[in-house]
C-alpha atoms as a PDB file:
ATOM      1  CA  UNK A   1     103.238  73.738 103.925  1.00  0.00           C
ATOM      2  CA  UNK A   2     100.781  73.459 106.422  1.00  0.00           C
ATOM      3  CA  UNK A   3      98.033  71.931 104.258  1.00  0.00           C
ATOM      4  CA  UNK A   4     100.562  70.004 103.047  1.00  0.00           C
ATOM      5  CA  UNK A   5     101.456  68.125 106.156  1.00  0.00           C
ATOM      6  CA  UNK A   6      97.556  68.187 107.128  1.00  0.00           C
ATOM      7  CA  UNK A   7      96.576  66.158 103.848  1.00  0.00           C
ATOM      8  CA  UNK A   8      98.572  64.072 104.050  1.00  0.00           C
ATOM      9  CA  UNK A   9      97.498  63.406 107.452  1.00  0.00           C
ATOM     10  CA  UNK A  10      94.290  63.207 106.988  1.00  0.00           C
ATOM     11  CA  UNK A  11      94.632  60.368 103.862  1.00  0.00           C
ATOM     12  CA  UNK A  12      96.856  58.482 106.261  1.00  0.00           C
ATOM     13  CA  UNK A  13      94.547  58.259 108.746  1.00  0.00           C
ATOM     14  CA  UNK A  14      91.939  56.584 106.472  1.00  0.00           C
ATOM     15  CA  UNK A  15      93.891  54.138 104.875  1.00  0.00           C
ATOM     16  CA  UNK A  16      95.108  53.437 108.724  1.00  0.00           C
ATOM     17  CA  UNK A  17      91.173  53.163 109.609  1.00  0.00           C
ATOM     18  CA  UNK A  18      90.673  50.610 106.523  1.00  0.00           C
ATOM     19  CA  UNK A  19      93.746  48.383 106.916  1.00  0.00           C
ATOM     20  CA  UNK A  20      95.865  49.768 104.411  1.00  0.00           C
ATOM     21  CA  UNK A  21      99.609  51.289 105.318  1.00  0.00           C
ATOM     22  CA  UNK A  22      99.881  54.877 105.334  1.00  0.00           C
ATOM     23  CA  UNK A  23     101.483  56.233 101.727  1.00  0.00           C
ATOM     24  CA  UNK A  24     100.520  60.007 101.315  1.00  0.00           C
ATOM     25  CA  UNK A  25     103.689  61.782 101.698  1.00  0.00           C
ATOM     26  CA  UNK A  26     103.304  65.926 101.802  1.00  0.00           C
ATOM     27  CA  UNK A  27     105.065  68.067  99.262  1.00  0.00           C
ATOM     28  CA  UNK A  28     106.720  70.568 101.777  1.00  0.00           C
ATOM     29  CA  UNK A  29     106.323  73.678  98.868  1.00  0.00           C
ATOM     30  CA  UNK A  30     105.752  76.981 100.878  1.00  0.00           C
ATOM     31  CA  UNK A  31     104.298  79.843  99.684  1.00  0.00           C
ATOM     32  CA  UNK A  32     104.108  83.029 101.911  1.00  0.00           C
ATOM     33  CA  UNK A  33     103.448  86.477 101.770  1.00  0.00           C
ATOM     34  CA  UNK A  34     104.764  88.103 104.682  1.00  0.00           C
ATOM     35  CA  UNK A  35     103.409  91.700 105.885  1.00  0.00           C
ATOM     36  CA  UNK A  36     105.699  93.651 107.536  1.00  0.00           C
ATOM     37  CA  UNK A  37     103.996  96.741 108.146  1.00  0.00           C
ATOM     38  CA  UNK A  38     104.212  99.454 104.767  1.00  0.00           C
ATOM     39  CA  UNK A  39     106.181  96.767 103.025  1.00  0.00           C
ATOM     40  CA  UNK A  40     106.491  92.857 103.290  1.00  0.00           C
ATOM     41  CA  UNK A  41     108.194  89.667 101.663  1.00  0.00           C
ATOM     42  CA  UNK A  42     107.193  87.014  99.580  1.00  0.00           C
ATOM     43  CA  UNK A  43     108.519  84.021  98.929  1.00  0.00           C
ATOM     44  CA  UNK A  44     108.204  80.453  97.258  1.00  0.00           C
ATOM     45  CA  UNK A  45     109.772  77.247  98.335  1.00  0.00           C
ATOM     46  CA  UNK A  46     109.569  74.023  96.730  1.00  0.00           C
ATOM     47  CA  UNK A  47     110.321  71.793  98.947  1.00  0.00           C
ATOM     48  CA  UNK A  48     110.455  74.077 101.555  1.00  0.00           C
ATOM     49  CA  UNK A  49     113.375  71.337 103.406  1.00  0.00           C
ATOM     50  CA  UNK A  50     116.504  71.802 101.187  1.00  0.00           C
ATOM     51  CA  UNK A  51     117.661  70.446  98.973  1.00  0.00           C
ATOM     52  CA  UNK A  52     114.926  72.918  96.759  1.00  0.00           C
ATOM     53  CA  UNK A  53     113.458  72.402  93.429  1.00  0.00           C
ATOM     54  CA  UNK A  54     112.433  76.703  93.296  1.00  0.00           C
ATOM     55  CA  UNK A  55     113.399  79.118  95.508  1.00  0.00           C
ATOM     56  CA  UNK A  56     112.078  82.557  94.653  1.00  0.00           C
ATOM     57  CA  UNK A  57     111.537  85.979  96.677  1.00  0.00           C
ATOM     58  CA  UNK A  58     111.331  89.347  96.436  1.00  0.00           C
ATOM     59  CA  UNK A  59     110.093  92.491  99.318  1.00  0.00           C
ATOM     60  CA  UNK A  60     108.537  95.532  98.541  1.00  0.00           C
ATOM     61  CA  UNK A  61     105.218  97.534  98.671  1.00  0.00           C
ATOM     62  CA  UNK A  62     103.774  95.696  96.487  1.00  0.00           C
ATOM     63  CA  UNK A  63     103.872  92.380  99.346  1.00  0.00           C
ATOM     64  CA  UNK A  64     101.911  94.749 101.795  1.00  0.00           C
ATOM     65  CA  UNK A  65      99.252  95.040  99.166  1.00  0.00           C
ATOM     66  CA  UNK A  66      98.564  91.374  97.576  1.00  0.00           C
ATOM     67  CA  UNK A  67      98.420  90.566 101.392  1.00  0.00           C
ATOM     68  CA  UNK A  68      95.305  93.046 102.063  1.00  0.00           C
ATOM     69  CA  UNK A  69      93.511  91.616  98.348  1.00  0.00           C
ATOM     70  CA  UNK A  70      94.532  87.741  99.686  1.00  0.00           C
ATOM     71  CA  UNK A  71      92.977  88.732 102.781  1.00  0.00           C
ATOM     72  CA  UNK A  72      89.660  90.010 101.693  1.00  0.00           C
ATOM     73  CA  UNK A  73      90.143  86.723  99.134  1.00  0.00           C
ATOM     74  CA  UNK A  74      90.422  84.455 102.071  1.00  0.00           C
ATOM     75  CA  UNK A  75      87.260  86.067 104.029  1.00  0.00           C
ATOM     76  CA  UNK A  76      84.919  86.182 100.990  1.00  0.00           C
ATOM     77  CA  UNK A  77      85.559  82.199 100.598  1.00  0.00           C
ATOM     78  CA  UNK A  78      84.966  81.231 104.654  1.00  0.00           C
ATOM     79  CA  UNK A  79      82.104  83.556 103.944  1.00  0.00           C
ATOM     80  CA  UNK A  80      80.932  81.483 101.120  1.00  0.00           C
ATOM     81  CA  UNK A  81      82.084  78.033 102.394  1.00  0.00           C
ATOM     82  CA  UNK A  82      84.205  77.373  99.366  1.00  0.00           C
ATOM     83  CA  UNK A  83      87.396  75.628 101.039  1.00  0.00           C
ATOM     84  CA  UNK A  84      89.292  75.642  97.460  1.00  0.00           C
ATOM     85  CA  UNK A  85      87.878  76.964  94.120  1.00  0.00           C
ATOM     86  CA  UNK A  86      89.161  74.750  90.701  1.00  0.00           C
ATOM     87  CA  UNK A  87      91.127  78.226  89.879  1.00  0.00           C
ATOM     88  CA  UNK A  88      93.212  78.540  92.686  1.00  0.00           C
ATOM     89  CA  UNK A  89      94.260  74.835  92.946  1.00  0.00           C
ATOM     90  CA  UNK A  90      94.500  75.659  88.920  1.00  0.00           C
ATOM     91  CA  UNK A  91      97.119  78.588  89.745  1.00  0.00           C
ATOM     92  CA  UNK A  92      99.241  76.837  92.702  1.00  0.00           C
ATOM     93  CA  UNK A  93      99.719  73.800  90.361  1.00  0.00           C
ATOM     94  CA  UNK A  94     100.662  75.926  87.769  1.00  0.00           C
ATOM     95  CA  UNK A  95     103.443  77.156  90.140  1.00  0.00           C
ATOM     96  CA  UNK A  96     104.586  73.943  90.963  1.00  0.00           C
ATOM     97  CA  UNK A  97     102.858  74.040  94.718  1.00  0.00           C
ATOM     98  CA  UNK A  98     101.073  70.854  95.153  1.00  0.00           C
ATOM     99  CA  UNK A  99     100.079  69.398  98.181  1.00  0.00           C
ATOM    100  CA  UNK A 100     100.953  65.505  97.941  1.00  0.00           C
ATOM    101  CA  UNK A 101     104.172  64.068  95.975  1.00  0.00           C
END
């Protein structure tokens, strides 16, 4: 949700700084993965505001360990200066999270 809101932001801010009104409106989906020690929860949101398009979530072990691989996901890509490979914009699109409407 956060990159959401930040987009949008930051496309609203440039049409502001050439003279145009701002338009981008954010999307709102959430996606989260939520460790909670030996377990965790994950959930989808879309829009996160109600009323929602998706709602989905679901707890277990399982959480605890796709948040360890996202992790090590997350640090290899800051590593390599990649902010957003075509494959995982590929894979949140094809769950419905997009970050402008």
């Amino acid at each position: 949700m956060i990159e959401s809101m930040v987009t949008a932001t930051a496309h609203n801010i440039l049409n502001e700084l050439e003279g145009k009104e701002p338009s981008e409106l954010p999307s709102l989906s959430a996606l989260c993965l939520a460790d909670l020690g030996d377990t965790g929860v994950a959930f989808l949101a879309i829009p996160q505001i109600p009323p929602r398009n998706t709602t989905w979530s679901s707890h277990g072990k399982w959480v605890h360990l796709a948040k360890i691989g996202f992790e090590k996901y997350f640090m290899r890509k800051v590593r390599k200066g990649i902010s957003e490979p075509f494959y995982e914009k590929m894979m949140l699109k094809f769950m419905g999270v997009v970050r402008l409407k």
